[in-house]
PDB file of N, CA and C in Angstrom:
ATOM      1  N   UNK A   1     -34.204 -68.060  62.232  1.00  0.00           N
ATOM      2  CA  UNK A   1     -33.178 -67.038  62.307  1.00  0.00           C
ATOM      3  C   UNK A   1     -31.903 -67.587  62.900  1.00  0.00           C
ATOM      4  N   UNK A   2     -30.498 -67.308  62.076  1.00  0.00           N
ATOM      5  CA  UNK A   2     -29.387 -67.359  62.984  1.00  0.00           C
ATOM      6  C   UNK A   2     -29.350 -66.926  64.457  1.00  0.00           C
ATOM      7  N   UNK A   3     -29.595 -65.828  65.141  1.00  0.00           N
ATOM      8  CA  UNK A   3     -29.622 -65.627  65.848  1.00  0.00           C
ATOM      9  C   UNK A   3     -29.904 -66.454  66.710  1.00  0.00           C
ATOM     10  N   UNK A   4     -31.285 -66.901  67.056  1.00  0.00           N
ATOM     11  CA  UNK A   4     -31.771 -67.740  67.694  1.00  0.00           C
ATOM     12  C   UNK A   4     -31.020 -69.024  67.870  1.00  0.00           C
ATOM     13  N   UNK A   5     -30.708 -69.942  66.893  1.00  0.00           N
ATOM     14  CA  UNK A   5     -29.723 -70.633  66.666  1.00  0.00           C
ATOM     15  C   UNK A   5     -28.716 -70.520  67.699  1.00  0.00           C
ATOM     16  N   UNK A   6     -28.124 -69.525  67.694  1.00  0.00           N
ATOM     17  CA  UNK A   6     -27.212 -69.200  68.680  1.00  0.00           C
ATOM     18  C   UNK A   6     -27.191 -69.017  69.780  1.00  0.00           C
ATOM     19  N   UNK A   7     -28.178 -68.670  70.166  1.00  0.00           N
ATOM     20  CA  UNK A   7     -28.387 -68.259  71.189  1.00  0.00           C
ATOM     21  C   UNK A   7     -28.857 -69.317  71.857  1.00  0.00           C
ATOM     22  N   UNK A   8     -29.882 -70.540  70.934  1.00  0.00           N
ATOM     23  CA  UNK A   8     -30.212 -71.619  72.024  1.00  0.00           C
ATOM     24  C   UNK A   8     -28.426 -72.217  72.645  1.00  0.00           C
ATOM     25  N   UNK A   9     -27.398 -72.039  72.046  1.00  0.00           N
ATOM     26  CA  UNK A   9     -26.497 -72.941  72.169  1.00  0.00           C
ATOM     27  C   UNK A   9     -25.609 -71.816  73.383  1.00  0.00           C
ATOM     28  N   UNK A  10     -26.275 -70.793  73.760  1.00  0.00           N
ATOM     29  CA  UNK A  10     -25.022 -70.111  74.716  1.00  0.00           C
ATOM     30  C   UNK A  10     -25.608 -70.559  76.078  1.00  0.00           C
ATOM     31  N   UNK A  11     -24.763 -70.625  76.662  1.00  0.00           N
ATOM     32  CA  UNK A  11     -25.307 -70.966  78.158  1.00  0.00           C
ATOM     33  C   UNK A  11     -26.004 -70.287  78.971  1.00  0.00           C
ATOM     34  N   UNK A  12     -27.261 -70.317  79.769  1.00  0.00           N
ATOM     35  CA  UNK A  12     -27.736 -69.505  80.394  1.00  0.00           C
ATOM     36  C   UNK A  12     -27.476 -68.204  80.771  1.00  0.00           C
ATOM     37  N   UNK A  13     -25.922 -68.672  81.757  1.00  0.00           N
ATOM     38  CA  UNK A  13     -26.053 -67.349  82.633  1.00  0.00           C
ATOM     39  C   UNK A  13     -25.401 -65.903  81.340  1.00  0.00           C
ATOM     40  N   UNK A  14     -24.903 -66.684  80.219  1.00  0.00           N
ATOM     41  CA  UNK A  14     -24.770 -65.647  79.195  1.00  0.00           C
ATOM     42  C   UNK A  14     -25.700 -65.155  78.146  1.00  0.00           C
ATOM     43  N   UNK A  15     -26.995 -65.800  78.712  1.00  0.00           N
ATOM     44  CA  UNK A  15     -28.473 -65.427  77.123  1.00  0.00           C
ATOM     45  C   UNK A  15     -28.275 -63.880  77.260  1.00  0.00           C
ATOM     46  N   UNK A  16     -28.922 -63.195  78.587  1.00  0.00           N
ATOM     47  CA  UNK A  16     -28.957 -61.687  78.625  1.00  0.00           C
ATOM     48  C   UNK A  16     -27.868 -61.210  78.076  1.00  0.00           C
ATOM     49  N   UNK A  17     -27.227 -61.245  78.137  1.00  0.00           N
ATOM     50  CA  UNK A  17     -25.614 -60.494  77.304  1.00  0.00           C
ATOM     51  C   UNK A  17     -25.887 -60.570  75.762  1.00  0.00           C
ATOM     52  N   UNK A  18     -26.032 -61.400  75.702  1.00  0.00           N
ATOM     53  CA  UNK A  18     -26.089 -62.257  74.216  1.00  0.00           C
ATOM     54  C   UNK A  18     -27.077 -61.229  73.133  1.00  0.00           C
ATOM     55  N   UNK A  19     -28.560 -61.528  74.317  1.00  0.00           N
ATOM     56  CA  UNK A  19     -29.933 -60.780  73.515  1.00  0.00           C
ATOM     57  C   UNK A  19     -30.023 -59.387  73.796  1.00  0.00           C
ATOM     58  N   UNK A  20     -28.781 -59.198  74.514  1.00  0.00           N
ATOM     59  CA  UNK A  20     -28.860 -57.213  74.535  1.00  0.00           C
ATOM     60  C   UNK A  20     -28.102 -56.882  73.226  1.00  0.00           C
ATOM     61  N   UNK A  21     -27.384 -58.144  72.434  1.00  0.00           N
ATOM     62  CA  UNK A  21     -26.742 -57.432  71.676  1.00  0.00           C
ATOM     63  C   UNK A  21     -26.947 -57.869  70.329  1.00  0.00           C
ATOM     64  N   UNK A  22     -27.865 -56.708  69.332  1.00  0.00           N
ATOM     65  CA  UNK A  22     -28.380 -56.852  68.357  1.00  0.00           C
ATOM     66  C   UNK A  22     -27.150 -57.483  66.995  1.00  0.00           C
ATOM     67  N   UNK A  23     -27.405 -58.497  66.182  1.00  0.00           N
ATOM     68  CA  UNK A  23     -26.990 -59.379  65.049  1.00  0.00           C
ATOM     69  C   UNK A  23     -27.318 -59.346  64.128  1.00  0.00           C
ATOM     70  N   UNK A  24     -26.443 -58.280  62.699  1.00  0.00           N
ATOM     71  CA  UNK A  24     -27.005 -58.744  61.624  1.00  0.00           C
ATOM     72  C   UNK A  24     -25.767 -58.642  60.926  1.00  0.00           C
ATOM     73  N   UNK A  25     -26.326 -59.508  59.588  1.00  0.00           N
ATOM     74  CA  UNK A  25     -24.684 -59.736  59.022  1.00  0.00           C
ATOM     75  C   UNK A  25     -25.277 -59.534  57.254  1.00  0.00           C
ATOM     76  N   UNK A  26     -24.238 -58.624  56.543  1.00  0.00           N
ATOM     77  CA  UNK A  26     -24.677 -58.523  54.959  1.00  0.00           C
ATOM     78  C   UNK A  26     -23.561 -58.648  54.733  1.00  0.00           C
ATOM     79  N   UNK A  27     -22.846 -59.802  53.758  1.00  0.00           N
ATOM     80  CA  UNK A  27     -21.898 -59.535  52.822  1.00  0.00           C
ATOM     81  C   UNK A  27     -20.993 -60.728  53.582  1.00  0.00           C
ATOM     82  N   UNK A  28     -19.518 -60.669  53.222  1.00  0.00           N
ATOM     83  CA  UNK A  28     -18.615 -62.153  54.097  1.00  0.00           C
ATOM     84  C   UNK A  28     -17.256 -60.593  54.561  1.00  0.00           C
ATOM     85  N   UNK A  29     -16.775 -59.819  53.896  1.00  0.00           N
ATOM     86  CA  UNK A  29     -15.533 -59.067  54.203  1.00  0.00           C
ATOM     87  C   UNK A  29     -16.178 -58.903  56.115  1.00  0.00           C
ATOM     88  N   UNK A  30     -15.180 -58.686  56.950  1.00  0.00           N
ATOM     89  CA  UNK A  30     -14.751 -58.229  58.230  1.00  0.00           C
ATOM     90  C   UNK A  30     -15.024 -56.606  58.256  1.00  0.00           C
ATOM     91  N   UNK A  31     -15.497 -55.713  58.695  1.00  0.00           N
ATOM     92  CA  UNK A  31     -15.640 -54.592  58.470  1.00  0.00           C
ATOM     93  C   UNK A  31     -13.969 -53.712  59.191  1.00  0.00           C
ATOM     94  N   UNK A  32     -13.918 -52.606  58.807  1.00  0.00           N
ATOM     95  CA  UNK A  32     -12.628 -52.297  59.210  1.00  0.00           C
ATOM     96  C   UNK A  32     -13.180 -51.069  60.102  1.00  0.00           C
ATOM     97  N   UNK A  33     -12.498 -51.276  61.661  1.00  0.00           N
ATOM     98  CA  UNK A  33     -13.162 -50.096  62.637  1.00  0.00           C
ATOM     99  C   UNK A  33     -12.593 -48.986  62.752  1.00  0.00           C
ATOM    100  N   UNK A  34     -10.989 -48.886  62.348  1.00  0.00           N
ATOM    101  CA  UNK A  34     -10.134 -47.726  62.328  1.00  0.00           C
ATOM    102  C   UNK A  34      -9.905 -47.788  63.839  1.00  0.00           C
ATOM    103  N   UNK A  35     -10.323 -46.125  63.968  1.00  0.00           N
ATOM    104  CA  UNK A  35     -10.026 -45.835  65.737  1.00  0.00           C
ATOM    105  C   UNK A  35     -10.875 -45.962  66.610  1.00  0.00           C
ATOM    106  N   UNK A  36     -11.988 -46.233  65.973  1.00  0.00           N
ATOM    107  CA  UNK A  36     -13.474 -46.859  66.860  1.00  0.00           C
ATOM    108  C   UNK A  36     -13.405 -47.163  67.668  1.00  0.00           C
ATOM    109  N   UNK A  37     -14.046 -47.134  69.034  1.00  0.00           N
ATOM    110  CA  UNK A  37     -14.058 -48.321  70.117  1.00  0.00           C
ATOM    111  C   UNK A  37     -15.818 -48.697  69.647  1.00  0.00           C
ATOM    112  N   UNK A  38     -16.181 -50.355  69.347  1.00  0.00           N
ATOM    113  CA  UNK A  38     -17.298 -50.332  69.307  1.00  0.00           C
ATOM    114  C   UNK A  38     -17.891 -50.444  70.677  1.00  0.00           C
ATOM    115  N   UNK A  39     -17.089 -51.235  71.426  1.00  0.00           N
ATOM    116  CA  UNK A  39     -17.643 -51.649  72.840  1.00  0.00           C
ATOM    117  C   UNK A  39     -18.733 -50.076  72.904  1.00  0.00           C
ATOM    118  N   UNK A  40     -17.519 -49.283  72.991  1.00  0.00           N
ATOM    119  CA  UNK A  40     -18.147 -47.691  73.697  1.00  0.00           C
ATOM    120  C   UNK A  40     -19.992 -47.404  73.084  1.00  0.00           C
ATOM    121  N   UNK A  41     -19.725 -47.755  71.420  1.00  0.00           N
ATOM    122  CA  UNK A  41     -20.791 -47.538  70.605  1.00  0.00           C
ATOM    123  C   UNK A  41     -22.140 -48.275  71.026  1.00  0.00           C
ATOM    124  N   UNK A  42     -21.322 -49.588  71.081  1.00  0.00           N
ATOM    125  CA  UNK A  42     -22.593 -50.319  72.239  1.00  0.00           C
ATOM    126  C   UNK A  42     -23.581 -49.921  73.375  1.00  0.00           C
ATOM    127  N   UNK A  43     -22.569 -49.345  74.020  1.00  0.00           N
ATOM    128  CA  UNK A  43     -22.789 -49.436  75.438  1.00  0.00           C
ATOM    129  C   UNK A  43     -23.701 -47.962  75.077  1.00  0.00           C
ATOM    130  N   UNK A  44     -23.331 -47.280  74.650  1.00  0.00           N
ATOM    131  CA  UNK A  44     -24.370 -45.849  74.359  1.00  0.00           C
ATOM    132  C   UNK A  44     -25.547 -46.083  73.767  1.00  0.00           C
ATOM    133  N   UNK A  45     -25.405 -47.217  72.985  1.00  0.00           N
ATOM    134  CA  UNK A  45     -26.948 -48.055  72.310  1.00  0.00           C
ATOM    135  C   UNK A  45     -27.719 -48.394  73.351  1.00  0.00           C
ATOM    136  N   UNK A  46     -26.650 -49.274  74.402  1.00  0.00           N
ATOM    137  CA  UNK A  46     -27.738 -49.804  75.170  1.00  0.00           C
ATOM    138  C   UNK A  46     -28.181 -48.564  76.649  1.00  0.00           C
ATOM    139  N   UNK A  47     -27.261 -47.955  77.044  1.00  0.00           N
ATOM    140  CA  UNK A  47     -27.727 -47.098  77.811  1.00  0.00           C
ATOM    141  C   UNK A  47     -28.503 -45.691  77.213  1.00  0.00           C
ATOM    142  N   UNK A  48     -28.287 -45.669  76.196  1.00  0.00           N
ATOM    143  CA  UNK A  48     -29.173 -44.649  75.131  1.00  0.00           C
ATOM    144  C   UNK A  48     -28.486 -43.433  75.864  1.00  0.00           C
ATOM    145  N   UNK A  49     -27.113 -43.325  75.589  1.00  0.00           N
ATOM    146  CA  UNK A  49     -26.367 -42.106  75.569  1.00  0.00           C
ATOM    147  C   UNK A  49     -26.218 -41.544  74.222  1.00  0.00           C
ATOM    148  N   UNK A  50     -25.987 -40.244  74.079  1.00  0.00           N
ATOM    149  CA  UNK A  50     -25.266 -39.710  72.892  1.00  0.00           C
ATOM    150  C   UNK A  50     -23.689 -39.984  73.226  1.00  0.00           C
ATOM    151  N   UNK A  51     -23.211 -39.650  72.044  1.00  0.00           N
ATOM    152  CA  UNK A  51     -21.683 -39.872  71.688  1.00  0.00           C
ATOM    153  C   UNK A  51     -21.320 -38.598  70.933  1.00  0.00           C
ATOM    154  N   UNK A  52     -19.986 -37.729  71.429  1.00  0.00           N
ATOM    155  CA  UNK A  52     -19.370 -36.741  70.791  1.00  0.00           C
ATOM    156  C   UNK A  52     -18.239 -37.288  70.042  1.00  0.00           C
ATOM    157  N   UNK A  53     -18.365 -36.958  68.776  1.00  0.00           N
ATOM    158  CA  UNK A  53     -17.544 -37.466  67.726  1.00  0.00           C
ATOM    159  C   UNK A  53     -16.998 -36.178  66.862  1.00  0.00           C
ATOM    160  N   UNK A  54     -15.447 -36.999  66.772  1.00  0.00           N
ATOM    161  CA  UNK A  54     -14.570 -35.944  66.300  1.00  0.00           C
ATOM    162  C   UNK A  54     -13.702 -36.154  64.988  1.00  0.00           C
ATOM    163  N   UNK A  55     -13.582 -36.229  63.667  1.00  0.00           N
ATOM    164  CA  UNK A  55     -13.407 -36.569  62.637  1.00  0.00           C
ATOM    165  C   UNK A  55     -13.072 -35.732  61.665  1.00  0.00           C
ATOM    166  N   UNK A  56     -12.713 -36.114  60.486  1.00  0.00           N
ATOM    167  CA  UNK A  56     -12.783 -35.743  59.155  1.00  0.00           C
ATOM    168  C   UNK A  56     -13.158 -36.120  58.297  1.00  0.00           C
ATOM    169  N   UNK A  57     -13.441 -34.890  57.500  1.00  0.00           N
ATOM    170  CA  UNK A  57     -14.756 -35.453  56.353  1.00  0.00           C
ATOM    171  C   UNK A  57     -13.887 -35.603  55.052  1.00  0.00           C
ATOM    172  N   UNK A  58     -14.768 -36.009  53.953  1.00  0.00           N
ATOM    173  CA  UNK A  58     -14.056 -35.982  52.566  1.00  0.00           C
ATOM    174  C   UNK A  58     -13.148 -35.190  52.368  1.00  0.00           C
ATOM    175  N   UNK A  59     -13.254 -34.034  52.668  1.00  0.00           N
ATOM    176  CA  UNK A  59     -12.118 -32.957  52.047  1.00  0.00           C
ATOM    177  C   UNK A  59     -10.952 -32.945  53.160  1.00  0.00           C
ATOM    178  N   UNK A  60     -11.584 -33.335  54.450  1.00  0.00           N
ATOM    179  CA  UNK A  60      -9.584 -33.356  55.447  1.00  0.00           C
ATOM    180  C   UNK A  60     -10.319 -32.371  56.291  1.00  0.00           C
ATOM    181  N   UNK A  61     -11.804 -31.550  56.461  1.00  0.00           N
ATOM    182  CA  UNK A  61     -11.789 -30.818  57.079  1.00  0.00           C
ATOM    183  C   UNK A  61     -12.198 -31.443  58.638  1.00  0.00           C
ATOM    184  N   UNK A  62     -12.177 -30.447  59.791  1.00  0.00           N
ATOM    185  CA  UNK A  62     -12.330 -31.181  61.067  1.00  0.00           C
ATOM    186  C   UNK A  62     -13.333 -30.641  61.040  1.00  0.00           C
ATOM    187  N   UNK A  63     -14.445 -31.922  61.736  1.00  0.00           N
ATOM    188  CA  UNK A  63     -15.620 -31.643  62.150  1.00  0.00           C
ATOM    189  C   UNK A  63     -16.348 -32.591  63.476  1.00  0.00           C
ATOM    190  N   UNK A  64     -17.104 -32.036  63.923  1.00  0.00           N
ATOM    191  CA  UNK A  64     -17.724 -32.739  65.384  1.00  0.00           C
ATOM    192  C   UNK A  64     -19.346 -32.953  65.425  1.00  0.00           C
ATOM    193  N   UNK A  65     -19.315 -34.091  65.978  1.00  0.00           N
ATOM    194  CA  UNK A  65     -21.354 -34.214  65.845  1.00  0.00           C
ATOM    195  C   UNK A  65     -21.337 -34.712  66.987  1.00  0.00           C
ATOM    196  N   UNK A  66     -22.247 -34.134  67.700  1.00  0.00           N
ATOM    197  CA  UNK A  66     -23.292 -35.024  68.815  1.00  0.00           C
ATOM    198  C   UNK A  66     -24.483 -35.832  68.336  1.00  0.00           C
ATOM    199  N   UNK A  67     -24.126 -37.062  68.144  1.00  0.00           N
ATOM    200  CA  UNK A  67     -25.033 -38.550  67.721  1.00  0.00           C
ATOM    201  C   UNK A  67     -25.562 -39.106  69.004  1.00  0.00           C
ATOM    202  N   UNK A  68     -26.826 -39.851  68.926  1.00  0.00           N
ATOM    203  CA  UNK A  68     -27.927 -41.058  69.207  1.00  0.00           C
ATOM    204  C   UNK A  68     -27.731 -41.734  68.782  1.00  0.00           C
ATOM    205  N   UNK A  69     -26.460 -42.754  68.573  1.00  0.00           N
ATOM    206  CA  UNK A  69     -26.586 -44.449  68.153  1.00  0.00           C
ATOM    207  C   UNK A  69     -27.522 -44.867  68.523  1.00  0.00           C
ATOM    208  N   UNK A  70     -28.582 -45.516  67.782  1.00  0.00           N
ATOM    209  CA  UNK A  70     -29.404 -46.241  67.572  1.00  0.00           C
ATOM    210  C   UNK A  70     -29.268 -47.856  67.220  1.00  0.00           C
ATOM    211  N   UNK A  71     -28.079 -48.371  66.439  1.00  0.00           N
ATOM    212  CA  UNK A  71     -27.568 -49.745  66.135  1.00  0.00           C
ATOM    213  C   UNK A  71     -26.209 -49.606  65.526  1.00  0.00           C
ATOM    214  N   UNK A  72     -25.916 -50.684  65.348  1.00  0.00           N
ATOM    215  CA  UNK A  72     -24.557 -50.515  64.539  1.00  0.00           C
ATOM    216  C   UNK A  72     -24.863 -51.719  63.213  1.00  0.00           C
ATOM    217  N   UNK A  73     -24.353 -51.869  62.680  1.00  0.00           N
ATOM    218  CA  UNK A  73     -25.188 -52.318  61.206  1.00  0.00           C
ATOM    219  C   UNK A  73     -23.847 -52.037  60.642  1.00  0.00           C
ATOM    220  N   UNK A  74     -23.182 -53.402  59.699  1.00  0.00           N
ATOM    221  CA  UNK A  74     -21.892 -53.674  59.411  1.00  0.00           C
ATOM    222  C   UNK A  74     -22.262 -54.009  58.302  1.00  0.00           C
ATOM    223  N   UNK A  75     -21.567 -53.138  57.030  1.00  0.00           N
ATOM    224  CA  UNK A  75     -22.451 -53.515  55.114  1.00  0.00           C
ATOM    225  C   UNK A  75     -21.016 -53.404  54.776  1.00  0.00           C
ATOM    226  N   UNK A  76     -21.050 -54.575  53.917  1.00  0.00           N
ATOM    227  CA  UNK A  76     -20.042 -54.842  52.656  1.00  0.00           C
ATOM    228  C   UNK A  76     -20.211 -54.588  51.508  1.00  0.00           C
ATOM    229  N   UNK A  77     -20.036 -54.030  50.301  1.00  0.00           N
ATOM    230  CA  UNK A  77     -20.243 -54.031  49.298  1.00  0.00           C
ATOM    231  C   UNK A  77     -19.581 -55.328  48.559  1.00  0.00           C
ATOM    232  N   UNK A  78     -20.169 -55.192  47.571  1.00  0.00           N
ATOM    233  CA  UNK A  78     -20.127 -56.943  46.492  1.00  0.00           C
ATOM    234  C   UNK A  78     -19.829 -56.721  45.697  1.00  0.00           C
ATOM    235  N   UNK A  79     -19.118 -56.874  44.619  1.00  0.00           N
ATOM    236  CA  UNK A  79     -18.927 -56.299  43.670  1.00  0.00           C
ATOM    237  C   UNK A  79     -19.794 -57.187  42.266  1.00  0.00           C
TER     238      UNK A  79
END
């Protein structure tokens, strides 16, 4: 696994940081975050908070969810 890979090469006192934070990669594009903070998204992963989220949907309307991030998972489409 990449991961591992990587991780043999980070320095100790940074492995824990490293292996709290889950790696997967599909596709080569950069994903685009908008107004995101991921840090925040993280940190609710790892402290297993919910997150109140405030948005718009397809049509422009406003809407709000209380989410359980579970991972964050970054997909490109291919054409």
């Amino acid at each position: 696994r990449v991961s591992a890979k990587i991780a043999g090469a980070v320095p100790p006192p940074l492995r824990q940081a490293f292996d709290a934070n889950a790696l997967h990669a599909w596709g080569f594009a950069a994903p685009s975050t908008g107004a995101i903070d991921l840090a925040l998204v993280r940190r609710a992963i790892r402290d297993e908070e919910k997150l109140d989220l405030s948005y718009r949907d397809e049509m422009g309307r406003a809407s709000e969810r209380l989410i359980r991030p579970i991972a964050l998972i970054y997909y490109a489409e291919t054409a």
